[in-house]
Protein backbone atom coordinates (compact mmCIF):
# COMPACT_ATOMS: atom_id res chain seq x y z
CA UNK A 1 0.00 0.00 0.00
CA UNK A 2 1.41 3.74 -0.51
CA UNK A 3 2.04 5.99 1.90
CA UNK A 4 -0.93 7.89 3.41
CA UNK A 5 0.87 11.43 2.94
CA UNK A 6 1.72 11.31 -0.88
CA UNK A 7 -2.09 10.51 -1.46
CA UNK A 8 -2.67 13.19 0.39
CA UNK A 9 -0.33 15.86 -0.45
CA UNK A 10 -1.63 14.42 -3.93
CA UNK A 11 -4.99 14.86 -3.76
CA UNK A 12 -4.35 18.69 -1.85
CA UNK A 13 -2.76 19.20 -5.33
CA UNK A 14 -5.51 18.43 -7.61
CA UNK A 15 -8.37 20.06 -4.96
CA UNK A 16 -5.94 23.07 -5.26
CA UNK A 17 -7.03 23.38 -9.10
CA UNK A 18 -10.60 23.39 -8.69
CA UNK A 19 -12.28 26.54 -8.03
CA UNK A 20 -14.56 25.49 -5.66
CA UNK A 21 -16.34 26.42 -2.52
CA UNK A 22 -14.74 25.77 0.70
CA UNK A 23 -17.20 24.11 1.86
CA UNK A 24 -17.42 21.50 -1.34
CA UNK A 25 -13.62 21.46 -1.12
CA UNK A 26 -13.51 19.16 1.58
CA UNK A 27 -16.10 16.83 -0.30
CA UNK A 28 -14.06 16.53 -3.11
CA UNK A 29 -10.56 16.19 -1.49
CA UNK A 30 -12.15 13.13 0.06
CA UNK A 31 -13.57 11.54 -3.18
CA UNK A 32 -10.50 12.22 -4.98
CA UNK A 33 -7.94 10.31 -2.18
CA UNK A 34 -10.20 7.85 -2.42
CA UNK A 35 -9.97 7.42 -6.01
CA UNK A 36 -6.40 7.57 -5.83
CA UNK A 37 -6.62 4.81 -3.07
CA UNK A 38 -8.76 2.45 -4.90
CA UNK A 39 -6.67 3.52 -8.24
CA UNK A 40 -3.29 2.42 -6.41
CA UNK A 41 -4.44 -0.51 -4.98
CA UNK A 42 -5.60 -2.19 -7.93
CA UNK A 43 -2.18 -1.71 -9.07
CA UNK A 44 -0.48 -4.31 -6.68
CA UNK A 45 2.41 -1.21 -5.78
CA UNK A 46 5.07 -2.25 -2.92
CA UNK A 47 5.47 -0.05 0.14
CA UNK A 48 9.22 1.15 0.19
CA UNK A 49 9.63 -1.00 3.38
CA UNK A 50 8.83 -3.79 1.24
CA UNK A 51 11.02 -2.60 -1.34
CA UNK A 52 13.70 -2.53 0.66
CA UNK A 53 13.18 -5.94 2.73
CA UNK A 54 13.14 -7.54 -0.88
CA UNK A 55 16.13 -6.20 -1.70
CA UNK A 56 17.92 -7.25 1.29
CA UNK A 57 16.64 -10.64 0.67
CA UNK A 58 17.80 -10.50 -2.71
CA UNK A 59 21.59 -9.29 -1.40
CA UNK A 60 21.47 -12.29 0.94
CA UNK A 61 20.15 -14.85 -1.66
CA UNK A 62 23.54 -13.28 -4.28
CA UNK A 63 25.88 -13.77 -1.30
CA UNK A 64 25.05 -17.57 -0.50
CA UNK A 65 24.78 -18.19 -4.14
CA UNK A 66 28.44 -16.84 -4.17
CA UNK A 67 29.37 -19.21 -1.26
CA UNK A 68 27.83 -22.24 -2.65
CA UNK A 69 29.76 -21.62 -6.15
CA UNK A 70 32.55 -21.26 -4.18
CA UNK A 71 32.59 -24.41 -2.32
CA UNK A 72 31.74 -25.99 -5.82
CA UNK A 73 34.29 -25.10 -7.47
CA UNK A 74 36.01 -26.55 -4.42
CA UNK A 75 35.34 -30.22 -4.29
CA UNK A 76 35.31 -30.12 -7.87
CA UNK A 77 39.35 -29.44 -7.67
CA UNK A 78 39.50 -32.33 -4.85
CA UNK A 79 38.11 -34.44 -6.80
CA UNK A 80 40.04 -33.73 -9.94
CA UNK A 81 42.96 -33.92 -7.39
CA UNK A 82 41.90 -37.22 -6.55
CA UNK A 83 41.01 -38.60 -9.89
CA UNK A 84 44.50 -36.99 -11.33
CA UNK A 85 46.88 -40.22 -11.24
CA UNK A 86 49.70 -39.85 -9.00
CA UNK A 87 53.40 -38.87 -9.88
């Protein structure tokens, strides 16, 4: 879900355009976040908390990838060291 205060500050920017009454202002402020709401939902967005714990996952996921490679490529050269007749 997004942040509250950017679909606020940007529905305070579209109200801002309309030359309406104060008193309808408030009306239409409210219709228009939730529009946004509804609009931004349906659109499956990540939260930048989320954003960032999948990227931290990701980081983690590279580094043991890294590690298991490594320890490949390690008991692959045993085993060609083993395999390798003796001199």
């Amino acid at each position: 879900m997004l942040d509250n205060s950017f679909l606020k500050d940007l529905s305070d920017r579209l109200v801002t355009l309309l030359p309406a009454a104060e008193s309808l202002r408030d009306d239409v402020r409210n219709q228009i976040e939730q529009t946004l709401k509804k609009a931004f939902a349906s659109l499956d967005l990540l939260t930048r908390e989320e954003f960032d714990a999948q990227v931290q996952s990701l980081e983690r996921s590279k580094q043991r990838i890294e590690e298991l490679e490594n320890l490949v490529t390690e008991l692959e050269e045993k085993l060609d060291a083993l395999n390798s007749p003796s001199k």
